[in-house]
N, C-alpha and C. Protein backbone atom coordinates (compact mmCIF):
# COMPACT_ATOMS: atom_id res chain seq x y z
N UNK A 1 -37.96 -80.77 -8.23
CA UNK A 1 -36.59 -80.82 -8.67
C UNK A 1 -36.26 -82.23 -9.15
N UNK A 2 -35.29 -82.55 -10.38
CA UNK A 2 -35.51 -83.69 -10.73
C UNK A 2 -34.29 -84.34 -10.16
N UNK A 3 -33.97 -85.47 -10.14
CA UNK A 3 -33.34 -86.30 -9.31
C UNK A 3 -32.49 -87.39 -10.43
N UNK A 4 -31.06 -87.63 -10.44
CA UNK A 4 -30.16 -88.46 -11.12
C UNK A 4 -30.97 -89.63 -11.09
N UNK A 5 -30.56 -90.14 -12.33
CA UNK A 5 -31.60 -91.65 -13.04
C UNK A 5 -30.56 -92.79 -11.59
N UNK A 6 -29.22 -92.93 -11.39
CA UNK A 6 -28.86 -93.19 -10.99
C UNK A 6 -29.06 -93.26 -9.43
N UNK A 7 -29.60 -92.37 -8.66
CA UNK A 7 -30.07 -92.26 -7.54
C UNK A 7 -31.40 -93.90 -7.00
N UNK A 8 -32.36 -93.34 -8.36
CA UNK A 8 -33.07 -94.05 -8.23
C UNK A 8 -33.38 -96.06 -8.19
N UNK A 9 -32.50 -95.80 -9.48
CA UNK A 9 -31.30 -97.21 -9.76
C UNK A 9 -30.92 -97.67 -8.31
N UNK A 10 -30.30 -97.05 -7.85
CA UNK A 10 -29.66 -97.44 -6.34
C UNK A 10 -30.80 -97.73 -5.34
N UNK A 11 -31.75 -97.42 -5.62
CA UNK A 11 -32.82 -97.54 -4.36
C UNK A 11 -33.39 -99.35 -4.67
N UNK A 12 -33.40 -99.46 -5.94
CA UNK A 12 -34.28 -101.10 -6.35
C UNK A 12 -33.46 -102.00 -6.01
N UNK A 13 -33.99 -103.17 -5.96
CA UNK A 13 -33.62 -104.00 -5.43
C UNK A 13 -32.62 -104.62 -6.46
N UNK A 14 -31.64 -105.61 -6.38
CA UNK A 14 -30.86 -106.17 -7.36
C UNK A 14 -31.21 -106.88 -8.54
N UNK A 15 -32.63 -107.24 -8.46
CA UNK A 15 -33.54 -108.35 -9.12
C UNK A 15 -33.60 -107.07 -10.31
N UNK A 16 -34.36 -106.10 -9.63
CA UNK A 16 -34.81 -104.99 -10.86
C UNK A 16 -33.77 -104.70 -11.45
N UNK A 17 -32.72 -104.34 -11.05
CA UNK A 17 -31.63 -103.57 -11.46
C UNK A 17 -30.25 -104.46 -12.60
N UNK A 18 -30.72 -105.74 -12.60
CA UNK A 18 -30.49 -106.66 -13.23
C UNK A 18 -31.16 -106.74 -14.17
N UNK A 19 -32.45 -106.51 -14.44
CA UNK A 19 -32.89 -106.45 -14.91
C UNK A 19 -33.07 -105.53 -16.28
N UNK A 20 -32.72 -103.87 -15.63
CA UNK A 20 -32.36 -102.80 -16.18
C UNK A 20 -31.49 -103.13 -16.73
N UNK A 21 -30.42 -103.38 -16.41
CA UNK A 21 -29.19 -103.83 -17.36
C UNK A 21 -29.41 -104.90 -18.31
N UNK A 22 -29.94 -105.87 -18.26
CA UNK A 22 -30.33 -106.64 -19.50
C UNK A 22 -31.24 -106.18 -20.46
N UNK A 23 -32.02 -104.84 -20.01
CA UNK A 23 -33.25 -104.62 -20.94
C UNK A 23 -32.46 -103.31 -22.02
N UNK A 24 -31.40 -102.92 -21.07
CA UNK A 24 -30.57 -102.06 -21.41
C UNK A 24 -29.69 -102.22 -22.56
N UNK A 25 -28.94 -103.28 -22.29
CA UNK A 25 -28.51 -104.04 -23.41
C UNK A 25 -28.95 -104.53 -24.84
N UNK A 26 -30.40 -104.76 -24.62
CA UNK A 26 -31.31 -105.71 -26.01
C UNK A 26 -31.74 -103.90 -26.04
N UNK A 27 -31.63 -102.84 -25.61
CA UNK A 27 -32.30 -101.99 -26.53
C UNK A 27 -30.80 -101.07 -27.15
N UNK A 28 -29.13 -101.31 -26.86
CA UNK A 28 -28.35 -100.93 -27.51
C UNK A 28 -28.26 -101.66 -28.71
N UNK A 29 -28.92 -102.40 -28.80
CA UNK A 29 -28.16 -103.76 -30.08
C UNK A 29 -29.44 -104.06 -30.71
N UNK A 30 -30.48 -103.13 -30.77
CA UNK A 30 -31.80 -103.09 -31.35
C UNK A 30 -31.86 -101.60 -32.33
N UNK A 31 -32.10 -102.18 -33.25
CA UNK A 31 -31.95 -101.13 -34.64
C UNK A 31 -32.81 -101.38 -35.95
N UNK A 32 -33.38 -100.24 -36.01
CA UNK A 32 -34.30 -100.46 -37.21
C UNK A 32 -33.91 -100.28 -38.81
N UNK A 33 -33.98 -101.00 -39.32
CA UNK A 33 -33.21 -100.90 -40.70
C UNK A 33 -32.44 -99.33 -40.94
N UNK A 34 -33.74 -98.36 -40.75
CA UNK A 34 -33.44 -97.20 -41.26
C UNK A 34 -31.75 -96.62 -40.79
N UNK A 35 -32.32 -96.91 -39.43
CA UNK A 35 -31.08 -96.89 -38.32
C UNK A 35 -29.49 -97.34 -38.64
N UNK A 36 -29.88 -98.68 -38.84
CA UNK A 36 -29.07 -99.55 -39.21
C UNK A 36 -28.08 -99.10 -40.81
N UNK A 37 -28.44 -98.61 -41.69
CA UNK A 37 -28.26 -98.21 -42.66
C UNK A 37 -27.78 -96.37 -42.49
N UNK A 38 -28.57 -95.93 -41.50
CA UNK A 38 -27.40 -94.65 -41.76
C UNK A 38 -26.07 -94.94 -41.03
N UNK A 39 -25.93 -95.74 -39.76
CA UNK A 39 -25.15 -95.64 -38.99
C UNK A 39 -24.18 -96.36 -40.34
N UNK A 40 -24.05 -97.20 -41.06
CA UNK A 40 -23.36 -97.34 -42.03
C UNK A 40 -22.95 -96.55 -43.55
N UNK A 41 -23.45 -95.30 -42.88
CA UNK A 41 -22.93 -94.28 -44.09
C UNK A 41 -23.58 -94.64 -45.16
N UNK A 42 -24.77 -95.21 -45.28
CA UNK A 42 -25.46 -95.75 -46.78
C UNK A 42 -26.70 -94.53 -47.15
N UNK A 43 -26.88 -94.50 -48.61
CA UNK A 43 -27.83 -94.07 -48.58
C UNK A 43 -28.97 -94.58 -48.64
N UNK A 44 -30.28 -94.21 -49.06
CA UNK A 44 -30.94 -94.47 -49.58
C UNK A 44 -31.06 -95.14 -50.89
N UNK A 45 -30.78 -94.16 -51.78
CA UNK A 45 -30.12 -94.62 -53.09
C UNK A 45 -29.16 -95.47 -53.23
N UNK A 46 -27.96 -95.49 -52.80
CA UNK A 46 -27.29 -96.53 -52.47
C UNK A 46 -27.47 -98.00 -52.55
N UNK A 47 -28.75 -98.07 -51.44
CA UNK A 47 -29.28 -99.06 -50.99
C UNK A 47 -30.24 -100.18 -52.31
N UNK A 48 -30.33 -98.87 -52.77
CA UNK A 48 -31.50 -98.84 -53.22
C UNK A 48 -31.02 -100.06 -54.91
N UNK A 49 -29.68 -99.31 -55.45
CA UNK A 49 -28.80 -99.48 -56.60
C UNK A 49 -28.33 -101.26 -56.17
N UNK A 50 -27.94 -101.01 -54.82
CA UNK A 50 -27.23 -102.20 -54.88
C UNK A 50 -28.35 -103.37 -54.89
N UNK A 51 -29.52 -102.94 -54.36
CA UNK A 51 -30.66 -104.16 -54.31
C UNK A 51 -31.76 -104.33 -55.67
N UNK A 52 -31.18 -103.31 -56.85
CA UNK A 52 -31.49 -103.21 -58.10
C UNK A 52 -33.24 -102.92 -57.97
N UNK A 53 -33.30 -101.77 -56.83
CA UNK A 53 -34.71 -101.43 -56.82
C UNK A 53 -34.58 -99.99 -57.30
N UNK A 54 -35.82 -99.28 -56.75
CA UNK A 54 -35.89 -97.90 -56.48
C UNK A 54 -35.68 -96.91 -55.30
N UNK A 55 -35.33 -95.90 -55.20
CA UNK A 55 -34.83 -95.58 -53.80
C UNK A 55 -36.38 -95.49 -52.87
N UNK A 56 -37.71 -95.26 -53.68
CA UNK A 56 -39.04 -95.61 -53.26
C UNK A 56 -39.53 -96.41 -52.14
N UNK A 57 -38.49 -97.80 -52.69
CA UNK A 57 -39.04 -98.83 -52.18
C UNK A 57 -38.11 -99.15 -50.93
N UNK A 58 -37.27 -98.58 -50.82
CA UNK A 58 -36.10 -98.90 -49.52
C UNK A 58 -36.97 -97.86 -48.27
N UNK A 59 -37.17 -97.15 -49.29
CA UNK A 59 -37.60 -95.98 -48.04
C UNK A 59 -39.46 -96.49 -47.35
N UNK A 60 -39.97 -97.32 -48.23
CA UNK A 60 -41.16 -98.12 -47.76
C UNK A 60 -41.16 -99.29 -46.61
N UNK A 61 -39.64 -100.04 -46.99
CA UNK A 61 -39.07 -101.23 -46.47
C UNK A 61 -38.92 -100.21 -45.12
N UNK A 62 -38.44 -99.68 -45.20
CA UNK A 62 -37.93 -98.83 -43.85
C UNK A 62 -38.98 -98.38 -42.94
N UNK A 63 -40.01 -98.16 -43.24
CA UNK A 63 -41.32 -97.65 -42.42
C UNK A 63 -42.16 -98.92 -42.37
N UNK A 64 -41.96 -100.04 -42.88
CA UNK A 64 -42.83 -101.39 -42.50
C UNK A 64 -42.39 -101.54 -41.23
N UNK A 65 -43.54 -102.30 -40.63
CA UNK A 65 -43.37 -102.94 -39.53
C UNK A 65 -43.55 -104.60 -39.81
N UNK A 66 -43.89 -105.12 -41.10
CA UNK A 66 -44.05 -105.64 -41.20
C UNK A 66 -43.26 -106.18 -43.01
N UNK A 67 -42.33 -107.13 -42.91
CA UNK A 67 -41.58 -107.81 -44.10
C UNK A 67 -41.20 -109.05 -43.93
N UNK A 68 -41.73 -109.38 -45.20
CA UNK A 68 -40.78 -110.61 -45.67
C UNK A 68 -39.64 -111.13 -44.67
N UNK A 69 -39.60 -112.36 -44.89
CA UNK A 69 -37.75 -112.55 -43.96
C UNK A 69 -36.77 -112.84 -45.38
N UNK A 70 -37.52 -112.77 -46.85
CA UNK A 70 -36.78 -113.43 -47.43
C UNK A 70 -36.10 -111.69 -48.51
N UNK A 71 -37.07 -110.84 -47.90
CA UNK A 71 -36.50 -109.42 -48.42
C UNK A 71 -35.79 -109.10 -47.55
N UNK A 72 -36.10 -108.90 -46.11
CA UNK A 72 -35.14 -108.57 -44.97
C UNK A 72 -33.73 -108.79 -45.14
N UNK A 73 -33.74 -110.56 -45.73
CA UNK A 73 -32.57 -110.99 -45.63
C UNK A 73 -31.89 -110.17 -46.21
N UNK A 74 -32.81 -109.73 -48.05
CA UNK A 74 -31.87 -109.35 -49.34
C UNK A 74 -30.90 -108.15 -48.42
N UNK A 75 -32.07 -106.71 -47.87
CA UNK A 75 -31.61 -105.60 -47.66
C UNK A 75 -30.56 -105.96 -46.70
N UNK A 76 -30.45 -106.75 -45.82
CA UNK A 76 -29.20 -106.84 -45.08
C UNK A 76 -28.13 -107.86 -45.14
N UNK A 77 -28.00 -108.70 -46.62
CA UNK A 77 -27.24 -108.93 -46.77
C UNK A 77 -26.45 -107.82 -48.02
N UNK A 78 -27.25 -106.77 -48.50
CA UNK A 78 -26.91 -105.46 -49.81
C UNK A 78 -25.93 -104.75 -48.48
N UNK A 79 -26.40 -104.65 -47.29
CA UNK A 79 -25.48 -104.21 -46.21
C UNK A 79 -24.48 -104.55 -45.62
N UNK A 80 -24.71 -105.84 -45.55
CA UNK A 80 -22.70 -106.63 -45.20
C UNK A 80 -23.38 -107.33 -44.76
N UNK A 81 -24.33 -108.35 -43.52
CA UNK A 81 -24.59 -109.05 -42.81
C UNK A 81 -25.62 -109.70 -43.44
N UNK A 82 -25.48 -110.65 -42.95
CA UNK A 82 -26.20 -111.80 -42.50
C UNK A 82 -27.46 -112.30 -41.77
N UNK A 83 -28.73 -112.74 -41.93
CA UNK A 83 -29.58 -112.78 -40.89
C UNK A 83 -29.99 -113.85 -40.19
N UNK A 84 -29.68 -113.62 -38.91
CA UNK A 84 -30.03 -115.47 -38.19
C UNK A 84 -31.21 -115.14 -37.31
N UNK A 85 -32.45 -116.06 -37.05
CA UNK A 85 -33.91 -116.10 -36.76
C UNK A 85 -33.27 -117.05 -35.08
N UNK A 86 -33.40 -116.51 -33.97
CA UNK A 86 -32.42 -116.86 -33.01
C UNK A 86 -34.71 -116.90 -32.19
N UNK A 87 -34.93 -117.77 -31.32
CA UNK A 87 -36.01 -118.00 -30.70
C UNK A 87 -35.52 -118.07 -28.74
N UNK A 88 -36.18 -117.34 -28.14
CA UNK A 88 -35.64 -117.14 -26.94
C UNK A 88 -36.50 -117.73 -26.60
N UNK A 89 -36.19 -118.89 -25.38
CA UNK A 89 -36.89 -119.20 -24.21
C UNK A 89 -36.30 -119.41 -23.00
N UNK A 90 -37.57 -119.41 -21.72
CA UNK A 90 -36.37 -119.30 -20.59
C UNK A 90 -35.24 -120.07 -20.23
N UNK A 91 -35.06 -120.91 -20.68
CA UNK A 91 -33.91 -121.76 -20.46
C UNK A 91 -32.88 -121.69 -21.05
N UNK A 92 -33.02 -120.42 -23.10
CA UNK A 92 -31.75 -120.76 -23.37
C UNK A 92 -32.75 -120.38 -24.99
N UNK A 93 -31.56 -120.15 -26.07
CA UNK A 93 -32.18 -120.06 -26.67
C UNK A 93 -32.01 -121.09 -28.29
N UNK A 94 -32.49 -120.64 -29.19
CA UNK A 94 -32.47 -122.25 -30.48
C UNK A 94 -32.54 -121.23 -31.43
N UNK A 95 -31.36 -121.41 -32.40
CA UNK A 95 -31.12 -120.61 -33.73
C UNK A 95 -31.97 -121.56 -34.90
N UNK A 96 -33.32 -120.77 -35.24
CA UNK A 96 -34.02 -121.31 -36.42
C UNK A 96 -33.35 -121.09 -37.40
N UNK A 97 -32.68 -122.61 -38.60
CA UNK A 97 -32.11 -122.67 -39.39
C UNK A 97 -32.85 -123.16 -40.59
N UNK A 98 -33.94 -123.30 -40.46
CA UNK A 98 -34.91 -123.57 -41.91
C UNK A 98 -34.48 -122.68 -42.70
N UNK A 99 -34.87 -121.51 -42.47
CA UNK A 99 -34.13 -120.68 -43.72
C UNK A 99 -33.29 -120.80 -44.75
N UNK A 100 -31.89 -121.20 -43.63
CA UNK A 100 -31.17 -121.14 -44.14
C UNK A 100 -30.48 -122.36 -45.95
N UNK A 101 -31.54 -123.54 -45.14
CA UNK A 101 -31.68 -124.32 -46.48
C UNK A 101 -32.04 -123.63 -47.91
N UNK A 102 -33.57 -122.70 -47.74
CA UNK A 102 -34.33 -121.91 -48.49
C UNK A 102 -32.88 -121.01 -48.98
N UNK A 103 -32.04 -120.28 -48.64
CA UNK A 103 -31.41 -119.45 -48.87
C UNK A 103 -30.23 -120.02 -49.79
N UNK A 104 -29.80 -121.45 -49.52
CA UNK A 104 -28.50 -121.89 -49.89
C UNK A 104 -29.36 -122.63 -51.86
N UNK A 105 -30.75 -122.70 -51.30
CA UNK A 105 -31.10 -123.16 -52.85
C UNK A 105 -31.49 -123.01 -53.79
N UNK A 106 -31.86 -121.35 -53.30
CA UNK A 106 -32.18 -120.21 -54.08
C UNK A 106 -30.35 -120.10 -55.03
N UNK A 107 -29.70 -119.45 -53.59
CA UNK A 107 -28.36 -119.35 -54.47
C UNK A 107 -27.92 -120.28 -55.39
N UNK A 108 -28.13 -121.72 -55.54
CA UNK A 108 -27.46 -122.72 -55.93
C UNK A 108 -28.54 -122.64 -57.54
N UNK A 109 -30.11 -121.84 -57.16
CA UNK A 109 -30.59 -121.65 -58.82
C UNK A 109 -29.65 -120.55 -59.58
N UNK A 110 -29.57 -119.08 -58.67
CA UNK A 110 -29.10 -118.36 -59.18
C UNK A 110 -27.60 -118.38 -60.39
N UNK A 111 -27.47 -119.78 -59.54
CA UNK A 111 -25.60 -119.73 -60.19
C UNK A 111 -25.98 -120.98 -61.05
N UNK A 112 -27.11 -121.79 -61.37
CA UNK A 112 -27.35 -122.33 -62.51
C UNK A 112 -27.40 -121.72 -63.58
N UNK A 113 -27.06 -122.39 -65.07
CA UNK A 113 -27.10 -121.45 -66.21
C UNK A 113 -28.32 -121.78 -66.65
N UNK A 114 -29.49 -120.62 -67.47
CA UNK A 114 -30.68 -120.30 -67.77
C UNK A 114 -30.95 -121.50 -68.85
């Protein structure tokens, strides 16, 4: 007979159960593009128009496990946001901002005239 998740919860010690709740947390606020993009009512195509690709290639981006940070960025800034490279260690963590140079000087070619 199976037994409430909660039962069990109650038996561990506070260490674990602290634990659960933090692991709990990083997996509500963990989302995979694909994810990320329906929960925003987007399509495929959509996606696809606004990043002046093919709907092909969104749907490829979406099954990588493996991209670019400088495409990542594109597809989720075509989505509203922003991407920050945040490095955890135990003490605390350090927002990698190299990028963000790379990003501000790309834009600053884009809006040069040809």
């Amino acid at each position: 007979m199976s037994k409430p998740f909660k039962n069990l919860v109650d038996k561990m010690t506070p260490e674990r159960q602290s634990h659960i709740r933090k692991k709990t947390e990083i997996l509500k606020n963990a989302m995979a593009l694909k994810e990320l993009r329906e929960a925003l009512d987007l399509t495929q195509e959509e996606l696809a128009n606004t990043l002046h690709m093919k709907q092909a290639a969104v749907s490829k981006f979406e099954h990588q496990s493996d991209i670019y940070l400088s495409t990542l960025r594109r597809i989720l800034y075509a989505m509203g946001a922003d991407l920050k490279i945040v490095a955890r260690f135990p003490d605390g963590e350090v927002l990698i901002n190299q990028f963000d140079d790379i990003r501000r000087d790309s834009e600053i070619r884009q809006k040069m005239p040809a």
